[in-house]
N, C-alpha and C. Protein backbone atom coordinates (compact mmCIF):
# COMPACT_ATOMS: atom_id res chain seq x y z
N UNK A 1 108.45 79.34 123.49
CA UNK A 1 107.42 78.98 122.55
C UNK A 1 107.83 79.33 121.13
N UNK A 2 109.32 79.43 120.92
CA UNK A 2 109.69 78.97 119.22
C UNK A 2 108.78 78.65 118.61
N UNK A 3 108.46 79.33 117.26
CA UNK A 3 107.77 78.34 116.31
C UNK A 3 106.17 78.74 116.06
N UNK A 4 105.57 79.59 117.55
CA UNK A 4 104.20 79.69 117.25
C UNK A 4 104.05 81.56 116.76
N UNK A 5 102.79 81.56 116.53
CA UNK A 5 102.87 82.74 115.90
C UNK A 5 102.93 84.22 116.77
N UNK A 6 103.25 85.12 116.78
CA UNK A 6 103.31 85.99 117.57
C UNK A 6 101.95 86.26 118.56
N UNK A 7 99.95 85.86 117.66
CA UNK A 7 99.27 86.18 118.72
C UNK A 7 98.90 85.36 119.03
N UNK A 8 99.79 84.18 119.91
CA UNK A 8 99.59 83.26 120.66
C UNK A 8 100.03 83.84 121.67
N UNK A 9 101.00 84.34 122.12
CA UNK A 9 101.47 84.89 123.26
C UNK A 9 101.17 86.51 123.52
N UNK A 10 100.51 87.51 122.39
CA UNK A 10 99.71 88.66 122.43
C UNK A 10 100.65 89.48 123.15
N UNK A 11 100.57 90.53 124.20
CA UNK A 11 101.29 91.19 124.64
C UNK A 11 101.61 91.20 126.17
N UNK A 12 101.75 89.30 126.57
CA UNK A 12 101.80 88.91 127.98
C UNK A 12 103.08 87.92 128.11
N UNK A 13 103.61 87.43 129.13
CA UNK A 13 104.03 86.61 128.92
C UNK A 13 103.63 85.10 128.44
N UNK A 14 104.74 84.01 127.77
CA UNK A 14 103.71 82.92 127.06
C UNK A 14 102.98 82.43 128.39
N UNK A 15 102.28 81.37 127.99
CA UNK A 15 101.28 80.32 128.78
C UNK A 15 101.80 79.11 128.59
N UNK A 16 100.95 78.60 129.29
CA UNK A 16 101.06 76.91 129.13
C UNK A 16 100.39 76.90 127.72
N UNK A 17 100.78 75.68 126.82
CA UNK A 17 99.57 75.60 125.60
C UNK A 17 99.55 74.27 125.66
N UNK A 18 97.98 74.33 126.01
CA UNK A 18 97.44 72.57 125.39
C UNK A 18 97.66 72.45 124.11
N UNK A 19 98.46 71.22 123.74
CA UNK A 19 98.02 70.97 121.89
C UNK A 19 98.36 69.68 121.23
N UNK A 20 97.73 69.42 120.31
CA UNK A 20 97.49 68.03 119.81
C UNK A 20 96.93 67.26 120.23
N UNK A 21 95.74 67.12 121.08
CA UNK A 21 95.48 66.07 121.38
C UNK A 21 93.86 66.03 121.83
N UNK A 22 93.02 65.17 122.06
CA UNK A 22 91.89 65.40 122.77
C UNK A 22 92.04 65.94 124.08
N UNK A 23 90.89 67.28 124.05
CA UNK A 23 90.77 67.64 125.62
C UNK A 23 90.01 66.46 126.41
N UNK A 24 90.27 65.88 127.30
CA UNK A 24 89.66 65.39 128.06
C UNK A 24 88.20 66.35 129.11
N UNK A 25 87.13 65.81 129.56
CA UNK A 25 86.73 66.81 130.67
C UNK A 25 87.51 67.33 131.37
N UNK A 26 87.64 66.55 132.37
CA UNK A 26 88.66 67.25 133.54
C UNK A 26 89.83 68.36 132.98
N UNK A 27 90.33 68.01 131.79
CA UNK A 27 91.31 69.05 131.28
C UNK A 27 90.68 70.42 131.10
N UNK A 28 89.31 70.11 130.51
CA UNK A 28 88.70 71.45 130.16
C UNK A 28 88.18 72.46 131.31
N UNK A 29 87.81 71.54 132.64
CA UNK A 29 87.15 71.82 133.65
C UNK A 29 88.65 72.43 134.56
N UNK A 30 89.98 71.87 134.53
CA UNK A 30 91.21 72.81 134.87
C UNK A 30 91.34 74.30 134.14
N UNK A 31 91.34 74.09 132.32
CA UNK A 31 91.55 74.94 131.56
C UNK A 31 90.50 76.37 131.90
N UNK A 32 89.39 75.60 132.13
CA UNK A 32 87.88 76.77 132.31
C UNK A 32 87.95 77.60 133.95
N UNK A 33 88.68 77.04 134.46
CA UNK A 33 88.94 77.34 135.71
C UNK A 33 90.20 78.53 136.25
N UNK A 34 91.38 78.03 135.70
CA UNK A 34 92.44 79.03 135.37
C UNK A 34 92.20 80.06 134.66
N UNK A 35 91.52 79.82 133.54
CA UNK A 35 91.02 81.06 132.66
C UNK A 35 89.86 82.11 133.18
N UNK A 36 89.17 81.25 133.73
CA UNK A 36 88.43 82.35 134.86
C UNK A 36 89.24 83.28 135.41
N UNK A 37 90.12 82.82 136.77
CA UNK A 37 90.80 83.29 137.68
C UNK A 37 91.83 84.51 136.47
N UNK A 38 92.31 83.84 135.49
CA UNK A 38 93.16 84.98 134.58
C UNK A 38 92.02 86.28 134.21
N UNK A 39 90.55 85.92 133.71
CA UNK A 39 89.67 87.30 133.63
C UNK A 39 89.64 87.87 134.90
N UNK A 40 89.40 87.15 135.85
CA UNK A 40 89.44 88.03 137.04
C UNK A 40 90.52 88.86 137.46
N UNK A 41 91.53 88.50 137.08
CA UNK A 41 93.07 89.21 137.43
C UNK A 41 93.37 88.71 138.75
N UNK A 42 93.14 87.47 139.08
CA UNK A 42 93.41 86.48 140.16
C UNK A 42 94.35 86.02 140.55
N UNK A 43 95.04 85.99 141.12
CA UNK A 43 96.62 84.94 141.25
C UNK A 43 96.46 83.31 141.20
N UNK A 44 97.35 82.91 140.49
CA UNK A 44 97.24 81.35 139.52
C UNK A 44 96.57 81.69 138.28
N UNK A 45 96.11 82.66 137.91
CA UNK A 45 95.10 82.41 136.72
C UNK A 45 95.81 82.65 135.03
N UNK A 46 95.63 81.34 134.48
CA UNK A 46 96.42 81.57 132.70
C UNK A 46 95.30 81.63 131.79
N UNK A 47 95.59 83.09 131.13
CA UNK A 47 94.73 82.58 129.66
C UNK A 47 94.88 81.19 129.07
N UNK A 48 93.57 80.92 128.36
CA UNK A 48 93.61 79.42 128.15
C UNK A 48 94.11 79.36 126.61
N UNK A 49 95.18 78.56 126.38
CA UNK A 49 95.73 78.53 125.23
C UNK A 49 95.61 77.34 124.65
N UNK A 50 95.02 76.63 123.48
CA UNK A 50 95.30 75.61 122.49
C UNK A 50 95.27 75.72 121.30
N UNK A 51 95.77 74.66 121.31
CA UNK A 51 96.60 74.57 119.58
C UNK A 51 96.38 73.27 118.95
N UNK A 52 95.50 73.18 118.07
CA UNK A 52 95.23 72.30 116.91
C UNK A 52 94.51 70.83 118.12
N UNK A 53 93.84 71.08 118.82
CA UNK A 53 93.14 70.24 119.93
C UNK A 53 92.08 69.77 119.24
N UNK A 54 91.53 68.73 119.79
CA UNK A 54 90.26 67.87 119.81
C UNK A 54 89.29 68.09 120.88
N UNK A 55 88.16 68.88 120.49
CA UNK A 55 86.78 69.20 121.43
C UNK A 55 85.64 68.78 120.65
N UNK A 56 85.85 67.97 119.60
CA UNK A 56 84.64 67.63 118.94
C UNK A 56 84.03 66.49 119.63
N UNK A 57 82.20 67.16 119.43
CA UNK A 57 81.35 66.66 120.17
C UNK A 57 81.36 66.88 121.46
N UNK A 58 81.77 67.52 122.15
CA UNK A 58 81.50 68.25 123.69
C UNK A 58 80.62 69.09 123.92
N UNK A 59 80.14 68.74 124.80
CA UNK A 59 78.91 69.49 125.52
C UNK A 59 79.77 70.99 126.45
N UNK A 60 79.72 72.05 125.53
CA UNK A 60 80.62 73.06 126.17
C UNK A 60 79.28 74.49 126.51
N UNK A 61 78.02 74.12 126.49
CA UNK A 61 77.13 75.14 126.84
C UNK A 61 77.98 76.02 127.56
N UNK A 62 77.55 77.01 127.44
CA UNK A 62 77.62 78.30 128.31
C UNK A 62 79.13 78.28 128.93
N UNK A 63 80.21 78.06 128.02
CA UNK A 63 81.51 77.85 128.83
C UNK A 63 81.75 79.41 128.24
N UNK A 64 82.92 80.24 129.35
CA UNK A 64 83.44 81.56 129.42
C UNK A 64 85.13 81.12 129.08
N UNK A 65 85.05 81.53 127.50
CA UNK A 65 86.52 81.33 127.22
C UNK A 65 86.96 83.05 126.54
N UNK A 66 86.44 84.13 126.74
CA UNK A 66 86.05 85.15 126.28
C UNK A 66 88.15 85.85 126.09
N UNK A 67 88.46 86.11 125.19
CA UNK A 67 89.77 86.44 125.49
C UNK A 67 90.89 85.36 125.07
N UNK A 68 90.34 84.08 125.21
CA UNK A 68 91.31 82.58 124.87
C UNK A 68 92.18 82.37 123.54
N UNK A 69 93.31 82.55 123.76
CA UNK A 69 93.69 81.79 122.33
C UNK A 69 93.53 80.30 121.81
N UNK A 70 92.52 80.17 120.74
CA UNK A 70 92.15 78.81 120.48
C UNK A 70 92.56 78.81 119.24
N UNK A 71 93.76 78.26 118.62
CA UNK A 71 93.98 77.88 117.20
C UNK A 71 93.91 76.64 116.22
N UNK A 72 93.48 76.54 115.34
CA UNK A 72 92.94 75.16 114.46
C UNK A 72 92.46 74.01 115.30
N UNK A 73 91.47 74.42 116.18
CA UNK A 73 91.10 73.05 117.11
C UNK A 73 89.70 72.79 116.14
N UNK A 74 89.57 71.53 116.42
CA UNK A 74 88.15 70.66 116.12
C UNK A 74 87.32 70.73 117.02
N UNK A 75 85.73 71.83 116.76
CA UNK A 75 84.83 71.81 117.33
C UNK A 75 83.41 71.04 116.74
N UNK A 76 83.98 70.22 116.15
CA UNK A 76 82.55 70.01 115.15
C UNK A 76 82.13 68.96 115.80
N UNK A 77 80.46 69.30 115.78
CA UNK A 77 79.92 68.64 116.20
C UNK A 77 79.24 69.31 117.71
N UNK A 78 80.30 70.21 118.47
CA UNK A 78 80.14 70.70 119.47
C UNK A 78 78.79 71.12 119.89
N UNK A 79 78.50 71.94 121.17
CA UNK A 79 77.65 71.84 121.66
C UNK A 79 77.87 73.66 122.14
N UNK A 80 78.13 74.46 121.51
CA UNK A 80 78.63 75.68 122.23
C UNK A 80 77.35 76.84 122.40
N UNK A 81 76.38 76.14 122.91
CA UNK A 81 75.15 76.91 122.74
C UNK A 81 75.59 77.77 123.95
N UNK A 82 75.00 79.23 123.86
CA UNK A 82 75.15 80.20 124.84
C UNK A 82 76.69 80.53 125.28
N UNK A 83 78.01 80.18 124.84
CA UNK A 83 79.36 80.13 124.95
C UNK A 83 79.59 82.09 124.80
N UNK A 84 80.93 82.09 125.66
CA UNK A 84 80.84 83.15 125.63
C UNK A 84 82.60 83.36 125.14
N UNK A 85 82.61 83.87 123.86
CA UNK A 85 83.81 83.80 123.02
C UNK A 85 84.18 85.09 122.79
N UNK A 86 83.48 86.34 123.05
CA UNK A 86 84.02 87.14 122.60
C UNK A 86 85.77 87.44 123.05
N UNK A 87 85.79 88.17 121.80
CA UNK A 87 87.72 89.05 121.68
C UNK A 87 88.74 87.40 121.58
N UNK A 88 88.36 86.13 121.91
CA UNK A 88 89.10 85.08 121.52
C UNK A 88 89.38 85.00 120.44
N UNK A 89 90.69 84.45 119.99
CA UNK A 89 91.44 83.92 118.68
C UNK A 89 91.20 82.52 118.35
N UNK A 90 89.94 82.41 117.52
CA UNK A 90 89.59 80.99 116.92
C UNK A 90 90.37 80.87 115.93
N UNK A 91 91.12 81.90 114.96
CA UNK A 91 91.58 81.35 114.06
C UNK A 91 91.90 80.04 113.85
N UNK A 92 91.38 79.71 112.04
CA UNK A 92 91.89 77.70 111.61
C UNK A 92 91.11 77.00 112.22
N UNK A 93 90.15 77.31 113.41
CA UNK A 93 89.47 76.33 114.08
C UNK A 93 87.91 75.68 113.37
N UNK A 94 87.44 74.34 113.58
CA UNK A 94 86.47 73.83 112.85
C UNK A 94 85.00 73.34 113.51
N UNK A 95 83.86 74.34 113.05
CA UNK A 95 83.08 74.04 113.71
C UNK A 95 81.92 73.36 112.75
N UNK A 96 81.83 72.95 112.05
CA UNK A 96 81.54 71.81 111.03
C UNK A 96 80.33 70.98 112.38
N UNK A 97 78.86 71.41 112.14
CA UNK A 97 77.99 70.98 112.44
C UNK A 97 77.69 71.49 113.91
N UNK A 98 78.47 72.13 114.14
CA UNK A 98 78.49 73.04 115.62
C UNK A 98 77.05 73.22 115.73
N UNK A 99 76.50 73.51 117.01
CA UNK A 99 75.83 74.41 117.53
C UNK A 99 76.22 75.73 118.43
N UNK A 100 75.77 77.26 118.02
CA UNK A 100 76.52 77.89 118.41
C UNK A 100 75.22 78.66 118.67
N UNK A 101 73.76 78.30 119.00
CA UNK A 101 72.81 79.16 119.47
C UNK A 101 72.90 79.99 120.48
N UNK A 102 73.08 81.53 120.02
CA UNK A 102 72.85 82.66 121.34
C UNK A 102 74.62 82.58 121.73
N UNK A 103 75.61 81.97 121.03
CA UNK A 103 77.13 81.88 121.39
C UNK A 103 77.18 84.25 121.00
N UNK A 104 78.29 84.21 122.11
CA UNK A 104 78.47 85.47 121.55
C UNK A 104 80.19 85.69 121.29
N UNK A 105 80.50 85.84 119.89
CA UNK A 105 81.42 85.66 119.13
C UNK A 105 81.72 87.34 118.66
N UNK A 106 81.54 88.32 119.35
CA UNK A 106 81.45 89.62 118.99
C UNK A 106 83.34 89.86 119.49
N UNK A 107 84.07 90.26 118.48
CA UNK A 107 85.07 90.64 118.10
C UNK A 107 86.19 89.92 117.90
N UNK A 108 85.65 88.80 117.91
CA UNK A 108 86.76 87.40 117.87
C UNK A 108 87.15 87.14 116.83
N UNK A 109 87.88 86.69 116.62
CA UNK A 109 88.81 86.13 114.85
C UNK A 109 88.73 85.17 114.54
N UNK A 110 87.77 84.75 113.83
CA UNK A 110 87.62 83.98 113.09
C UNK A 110 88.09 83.66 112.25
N UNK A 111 89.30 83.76 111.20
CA UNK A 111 90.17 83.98 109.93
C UNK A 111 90.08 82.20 109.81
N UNK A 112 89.82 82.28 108.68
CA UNK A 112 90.23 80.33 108.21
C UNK A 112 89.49 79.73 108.81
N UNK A 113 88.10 79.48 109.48
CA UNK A 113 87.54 78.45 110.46
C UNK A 113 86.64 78.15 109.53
N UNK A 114 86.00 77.00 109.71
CA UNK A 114 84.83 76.57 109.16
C UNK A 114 83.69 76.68 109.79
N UNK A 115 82.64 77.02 109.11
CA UNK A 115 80.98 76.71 109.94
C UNK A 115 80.38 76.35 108.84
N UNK A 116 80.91 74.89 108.31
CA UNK A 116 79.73 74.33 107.59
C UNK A 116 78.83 73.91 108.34
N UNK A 117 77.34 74.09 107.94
CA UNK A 117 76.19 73.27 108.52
C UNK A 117 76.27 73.80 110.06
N UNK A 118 76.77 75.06 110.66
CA UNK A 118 76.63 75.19 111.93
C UNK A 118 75.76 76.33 112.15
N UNK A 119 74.86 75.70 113.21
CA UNK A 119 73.78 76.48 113.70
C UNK A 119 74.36 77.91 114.41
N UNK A 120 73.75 78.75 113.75
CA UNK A 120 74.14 80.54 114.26
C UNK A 120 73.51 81.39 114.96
N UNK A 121 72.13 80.48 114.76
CA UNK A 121 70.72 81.36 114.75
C UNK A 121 71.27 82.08 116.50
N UNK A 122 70.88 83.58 116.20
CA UNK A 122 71.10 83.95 117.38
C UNK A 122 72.27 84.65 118.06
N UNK A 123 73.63 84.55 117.25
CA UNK A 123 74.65 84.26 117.53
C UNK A 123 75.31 85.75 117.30
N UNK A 124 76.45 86.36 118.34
CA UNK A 124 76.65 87.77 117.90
C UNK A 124 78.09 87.91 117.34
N UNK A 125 78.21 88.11 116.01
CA UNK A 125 79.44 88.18 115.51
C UNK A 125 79.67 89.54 114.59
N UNK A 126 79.33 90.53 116.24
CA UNK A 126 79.49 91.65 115.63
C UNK A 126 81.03 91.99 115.69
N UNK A 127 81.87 92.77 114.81
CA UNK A 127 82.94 92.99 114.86
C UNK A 127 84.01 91.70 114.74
N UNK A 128 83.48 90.05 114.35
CA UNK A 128 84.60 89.71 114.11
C UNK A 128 85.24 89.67 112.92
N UNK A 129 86.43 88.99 112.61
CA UNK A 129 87.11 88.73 111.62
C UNK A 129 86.72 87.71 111.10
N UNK A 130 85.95 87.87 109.78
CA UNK A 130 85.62 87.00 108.98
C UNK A 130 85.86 86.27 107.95
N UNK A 131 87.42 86.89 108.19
CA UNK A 131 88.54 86.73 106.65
C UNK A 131 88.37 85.14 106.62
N UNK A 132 88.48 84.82 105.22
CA UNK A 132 88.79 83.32 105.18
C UNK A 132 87.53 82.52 105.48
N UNK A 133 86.42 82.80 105.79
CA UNK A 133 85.74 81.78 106.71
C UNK A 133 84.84 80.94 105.82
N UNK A 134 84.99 79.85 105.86
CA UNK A 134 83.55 78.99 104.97
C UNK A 134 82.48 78.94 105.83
N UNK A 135 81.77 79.36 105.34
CA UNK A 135 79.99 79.51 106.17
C UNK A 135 78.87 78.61 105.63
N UNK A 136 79.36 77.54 104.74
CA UNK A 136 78.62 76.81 103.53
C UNK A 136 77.31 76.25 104.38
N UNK A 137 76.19 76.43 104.16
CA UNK A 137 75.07 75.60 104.67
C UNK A 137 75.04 76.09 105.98
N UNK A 138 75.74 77.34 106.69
CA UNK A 138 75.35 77.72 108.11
C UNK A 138 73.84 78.30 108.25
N UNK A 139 73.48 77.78 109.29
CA UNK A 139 72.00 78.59 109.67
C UNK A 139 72.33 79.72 110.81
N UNK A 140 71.51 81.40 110.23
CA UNK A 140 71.47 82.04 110.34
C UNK A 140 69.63 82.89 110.85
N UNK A 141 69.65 83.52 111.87
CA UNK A 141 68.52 83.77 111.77
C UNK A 141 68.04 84.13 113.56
N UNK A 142 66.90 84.07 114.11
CA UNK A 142 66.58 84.05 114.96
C UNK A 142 66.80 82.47 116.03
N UNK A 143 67.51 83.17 117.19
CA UNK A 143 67.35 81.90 117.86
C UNK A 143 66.39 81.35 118.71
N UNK A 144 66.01 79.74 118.46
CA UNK A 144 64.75 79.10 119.33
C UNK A 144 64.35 79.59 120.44
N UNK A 145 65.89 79.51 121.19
CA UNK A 145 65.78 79.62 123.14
C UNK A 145 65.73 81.36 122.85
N UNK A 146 66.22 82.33 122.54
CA UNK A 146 65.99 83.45 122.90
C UNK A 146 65.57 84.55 122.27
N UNK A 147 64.99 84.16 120.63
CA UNK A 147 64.18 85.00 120.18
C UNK A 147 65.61 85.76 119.97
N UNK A 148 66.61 85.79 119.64
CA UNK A 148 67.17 86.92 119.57
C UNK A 148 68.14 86.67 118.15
N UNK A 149 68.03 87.39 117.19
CA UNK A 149 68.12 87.03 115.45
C UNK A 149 69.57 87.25 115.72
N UNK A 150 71.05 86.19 114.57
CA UNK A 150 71.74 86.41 114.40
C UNK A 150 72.21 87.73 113.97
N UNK A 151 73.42 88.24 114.61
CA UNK A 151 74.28 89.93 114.93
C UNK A 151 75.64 89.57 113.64
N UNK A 152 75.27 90.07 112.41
CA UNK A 152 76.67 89.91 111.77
C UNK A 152 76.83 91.19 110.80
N UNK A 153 77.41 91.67 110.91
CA UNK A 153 78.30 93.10 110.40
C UNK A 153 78.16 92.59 108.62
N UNK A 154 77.13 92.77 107.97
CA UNK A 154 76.95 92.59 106.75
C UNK A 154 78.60 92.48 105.60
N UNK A 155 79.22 94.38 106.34
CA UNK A 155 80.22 94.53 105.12
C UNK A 155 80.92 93.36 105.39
N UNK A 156 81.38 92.80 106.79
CA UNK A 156 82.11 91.63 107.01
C UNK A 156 82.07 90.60 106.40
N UNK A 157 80.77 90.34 106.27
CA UNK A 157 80.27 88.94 105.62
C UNK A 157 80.01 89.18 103.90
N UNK A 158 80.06 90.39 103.35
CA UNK A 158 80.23 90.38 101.74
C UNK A 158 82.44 90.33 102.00
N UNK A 159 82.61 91.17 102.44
CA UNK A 159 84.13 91.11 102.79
C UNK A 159 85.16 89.32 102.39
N UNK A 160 84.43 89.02 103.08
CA UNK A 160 84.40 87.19 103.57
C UNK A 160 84.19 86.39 102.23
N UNK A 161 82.81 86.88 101.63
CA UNK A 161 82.45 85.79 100.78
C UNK A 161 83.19 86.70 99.10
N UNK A 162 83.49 87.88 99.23
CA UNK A 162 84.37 88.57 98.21
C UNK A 162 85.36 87.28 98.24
N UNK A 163 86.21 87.40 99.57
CA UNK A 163 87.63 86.63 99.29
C UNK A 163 87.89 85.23 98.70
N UNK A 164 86.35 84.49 99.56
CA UNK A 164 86.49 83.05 98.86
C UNK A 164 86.18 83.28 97.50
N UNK A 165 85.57 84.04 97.29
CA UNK A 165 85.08 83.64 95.46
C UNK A 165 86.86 84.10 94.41
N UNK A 166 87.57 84.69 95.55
CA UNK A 166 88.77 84.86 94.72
C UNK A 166 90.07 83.65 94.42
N UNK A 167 89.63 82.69 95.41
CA UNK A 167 90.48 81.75 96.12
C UNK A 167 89.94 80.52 95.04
């Protein structure tokens, strides 16, 4: 795997990496499946790895990618209500109109992603990396389905909006 950045492959051997292209279902429904069996510490099971992919507009409710390396993929539009992301590497990735109600995003890296116009309400992004992130027009707040108010580490988010105003 020449060429990619060191925490694509983290401190395991590499993976397979999906990249460039639209996930198909069935691809995601393989990908969501192996990546299970890898949290479990299962035999067959690969962290799920992509790179600069197409998931925009997918209905990905309540998918367990918790741990995944996901880099500069297109989520906009998505559907990631209740998703369970924590400790994953979103870095570069775009969630531009996302829904991410009740998603729990608590220690994940976010560096460079977008959430314009993406719904948060609810959403726990305690402890991630917020470097880089455009948040322009995100909604923030309590979520519909669970009453339970967006989780974001304040210094993070002055941290965040320090850097863009330097850029």
């Amino acid at each position: 795997m020449s060429g990619f950045p060191d925490f694509l492959t983290r401190e395991r051997p590499p993976q397979r990496v999906l990249r460039s292209r639209r996930v198909t279902p069935q691809e995601l429904k393989r990908l969501l499946s192996t990546h299970a069996q890898f949290r479990q510490g299962a035999r067959g099971g690969r962290r799920a790895v992509m790179l600069r992919c197409d998931l925009s507009g997918l209905d990905l409710q309540g998918v367990d990618l918790s741990g995944a390396d996901i880099i500069e993929c297109d989520f906009s539009d998505a559907d990631l209500s209740h998703a369970k992301l924590e400790n994953a590497t979103l870095a570069g990735c775009r969630f531009e109109n996302s829904r991410l109600q009740a998603a729990n995003l608590s220690g994940a890296n976010l560096s460079r992603s977008d959430f314009k116009k993406a719904d948060l309400r609810g959403t726990d992004l305690a402890d991630a990396d917020l470097s880089g992130v455009s948040l322009g027009m995100a909604r923030f707040g309590e979520s519909p389905q669970s009453g339970l108010p967006t989780n974001i580490d304040t210094r993070a988010l002055d941290r965040a909006m320090m850097q863009r105003k330097r850029h």
